[in-house]
Protein backbone atom coordinates (compact mmCIF):
# COMPACT_ATOMS: atom_id res chain seq x y z
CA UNK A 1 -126.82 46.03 -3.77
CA UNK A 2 -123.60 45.70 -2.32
CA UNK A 3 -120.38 46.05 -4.75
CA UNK A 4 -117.36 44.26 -2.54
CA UNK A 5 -114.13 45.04 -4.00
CA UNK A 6 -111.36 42.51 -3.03
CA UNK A 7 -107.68 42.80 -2.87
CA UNK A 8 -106.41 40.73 -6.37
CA UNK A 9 -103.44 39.06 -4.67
CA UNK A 10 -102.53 37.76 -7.97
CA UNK A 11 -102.89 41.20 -10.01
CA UNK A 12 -100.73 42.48 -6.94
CA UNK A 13 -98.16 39.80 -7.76
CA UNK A 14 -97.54 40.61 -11.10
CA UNK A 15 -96.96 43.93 -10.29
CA UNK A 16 -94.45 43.86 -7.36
CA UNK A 17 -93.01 41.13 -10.02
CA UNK A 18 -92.42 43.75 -12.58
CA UNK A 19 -91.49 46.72 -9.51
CA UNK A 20 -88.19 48.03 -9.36
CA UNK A 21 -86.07 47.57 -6.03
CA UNK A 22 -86.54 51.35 -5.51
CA UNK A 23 -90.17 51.16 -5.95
CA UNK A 24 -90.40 48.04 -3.66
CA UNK A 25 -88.53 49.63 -1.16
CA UNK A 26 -90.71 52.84 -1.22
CA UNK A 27 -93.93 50.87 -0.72
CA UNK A 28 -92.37 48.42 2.21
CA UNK A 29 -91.32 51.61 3.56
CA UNK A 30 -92.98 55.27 3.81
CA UNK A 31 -96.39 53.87 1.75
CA UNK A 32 -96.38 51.05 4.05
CA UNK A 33 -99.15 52.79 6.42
CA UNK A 34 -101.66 52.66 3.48
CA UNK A 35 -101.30 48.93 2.01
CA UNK A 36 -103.10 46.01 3.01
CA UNK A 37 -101.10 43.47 4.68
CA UNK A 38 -101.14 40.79 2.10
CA UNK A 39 -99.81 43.54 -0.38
CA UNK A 40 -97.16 44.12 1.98
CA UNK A 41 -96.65 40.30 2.93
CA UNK A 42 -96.03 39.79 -1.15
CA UNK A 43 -93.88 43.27 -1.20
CA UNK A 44 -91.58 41.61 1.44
CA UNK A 45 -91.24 38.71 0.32
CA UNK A 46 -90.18 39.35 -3.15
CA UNK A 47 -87.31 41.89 -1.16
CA UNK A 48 -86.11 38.99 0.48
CA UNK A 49 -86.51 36.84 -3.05
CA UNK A 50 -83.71 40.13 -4.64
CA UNK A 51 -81.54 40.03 -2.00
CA UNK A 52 -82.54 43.15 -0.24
CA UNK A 53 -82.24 42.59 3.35
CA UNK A 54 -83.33 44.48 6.84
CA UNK A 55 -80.23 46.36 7.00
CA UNK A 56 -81.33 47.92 3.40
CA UNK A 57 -84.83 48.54 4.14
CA UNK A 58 -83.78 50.20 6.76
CA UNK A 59 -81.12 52.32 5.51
CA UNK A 60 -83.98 53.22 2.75
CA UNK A 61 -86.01 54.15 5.51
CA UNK A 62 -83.41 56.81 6.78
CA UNK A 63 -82.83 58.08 2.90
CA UNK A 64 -86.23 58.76 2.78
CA UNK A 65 -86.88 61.11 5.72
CA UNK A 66 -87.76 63.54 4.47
CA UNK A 67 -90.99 63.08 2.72
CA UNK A 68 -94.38 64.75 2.76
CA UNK A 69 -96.99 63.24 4.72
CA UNK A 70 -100.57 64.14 4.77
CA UNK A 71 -103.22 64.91 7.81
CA UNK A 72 -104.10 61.37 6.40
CA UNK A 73 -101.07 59.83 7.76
CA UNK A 74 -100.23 58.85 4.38
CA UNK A 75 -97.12 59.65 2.09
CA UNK A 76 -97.70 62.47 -0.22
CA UNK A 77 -96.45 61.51 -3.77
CA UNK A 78 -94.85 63.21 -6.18
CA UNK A 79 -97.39 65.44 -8.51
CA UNK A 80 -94.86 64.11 -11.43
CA UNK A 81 -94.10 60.81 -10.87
CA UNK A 82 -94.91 57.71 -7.91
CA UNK A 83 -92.11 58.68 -5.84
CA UNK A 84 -92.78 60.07 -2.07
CA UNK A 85 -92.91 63.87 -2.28
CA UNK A 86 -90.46 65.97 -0.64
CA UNK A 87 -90.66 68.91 -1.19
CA UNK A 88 -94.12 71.77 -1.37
CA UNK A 89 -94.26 74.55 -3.42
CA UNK A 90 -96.48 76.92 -5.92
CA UNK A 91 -96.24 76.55 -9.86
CA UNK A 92 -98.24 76.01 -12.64
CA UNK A 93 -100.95 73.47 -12.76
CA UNK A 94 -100.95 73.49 -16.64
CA UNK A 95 -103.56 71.91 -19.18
CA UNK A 96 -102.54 68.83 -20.96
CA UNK A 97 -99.43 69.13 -19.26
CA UNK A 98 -98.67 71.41 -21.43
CA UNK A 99 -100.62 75.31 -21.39
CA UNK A 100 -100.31 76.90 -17.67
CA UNK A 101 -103.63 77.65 -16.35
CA UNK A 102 -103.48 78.60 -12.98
CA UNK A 103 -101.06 78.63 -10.28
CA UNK A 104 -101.26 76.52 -7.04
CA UNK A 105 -99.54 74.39 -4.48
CA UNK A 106 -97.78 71.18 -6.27
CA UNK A 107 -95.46 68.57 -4.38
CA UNK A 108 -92.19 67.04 -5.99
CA UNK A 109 -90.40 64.54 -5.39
CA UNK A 110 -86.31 64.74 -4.94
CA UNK A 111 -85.67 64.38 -8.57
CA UNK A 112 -88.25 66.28 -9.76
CA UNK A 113 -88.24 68.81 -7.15
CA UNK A 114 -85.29 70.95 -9.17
């Protein structure tokens, strides 16, 4: 038996619908490697629909040079939150989010990095 899992271009609509510009931007940009191109096709276009043009992509682009990538190729997100990680370092991996365990390597991104 053979399970095939599509892409649900409208599902994917409604959410770059509901998407912030910041959180467009991030996916058009340094998660772009890992989306299929009629995600991206949809991201881009609803830019274009807010206004945000090449010369802000690109400018996002440069703000977010500094992120994580893994021997995947792929952005490395934040352990806290979907933004691209920035920065690597050991803490608490804690239970619940709440009772440290153990400690280990965690990734932040620049807000939650601090």
């Amino acid at each position: 038996m053979v399970l095939e899992l599509g892409l649900d271009l409208e599902r994917v609509q409604a959410n770059v619908r509901k998407a912030d510009v910041e959180d467009l931007l991030d996916r058009a940009t340094v998660y772009r490697s890992g989306m299929e191109d009629d995600a991206l096709e949809l991201i881009d276009a609803e830019l274009l629909a807010r206004g945000v043009n090449a010369a802000a992509v690109a400018a996002h682009r440069e703000r977010r040079s500094a992120t994580l990538y893994g021997a995947d190729g792929l952005a490395v997100k934040c352990g806290r939150c979907i933004r691209p990680a920035v920065a690597r370092r050991w803490g608490w991996h804690c239970l619940w989010g709440v009772l440290p365990v153990f400690p280990g390597p965690q990734v932040f991104c620049d807000e939650h990095q601090n």
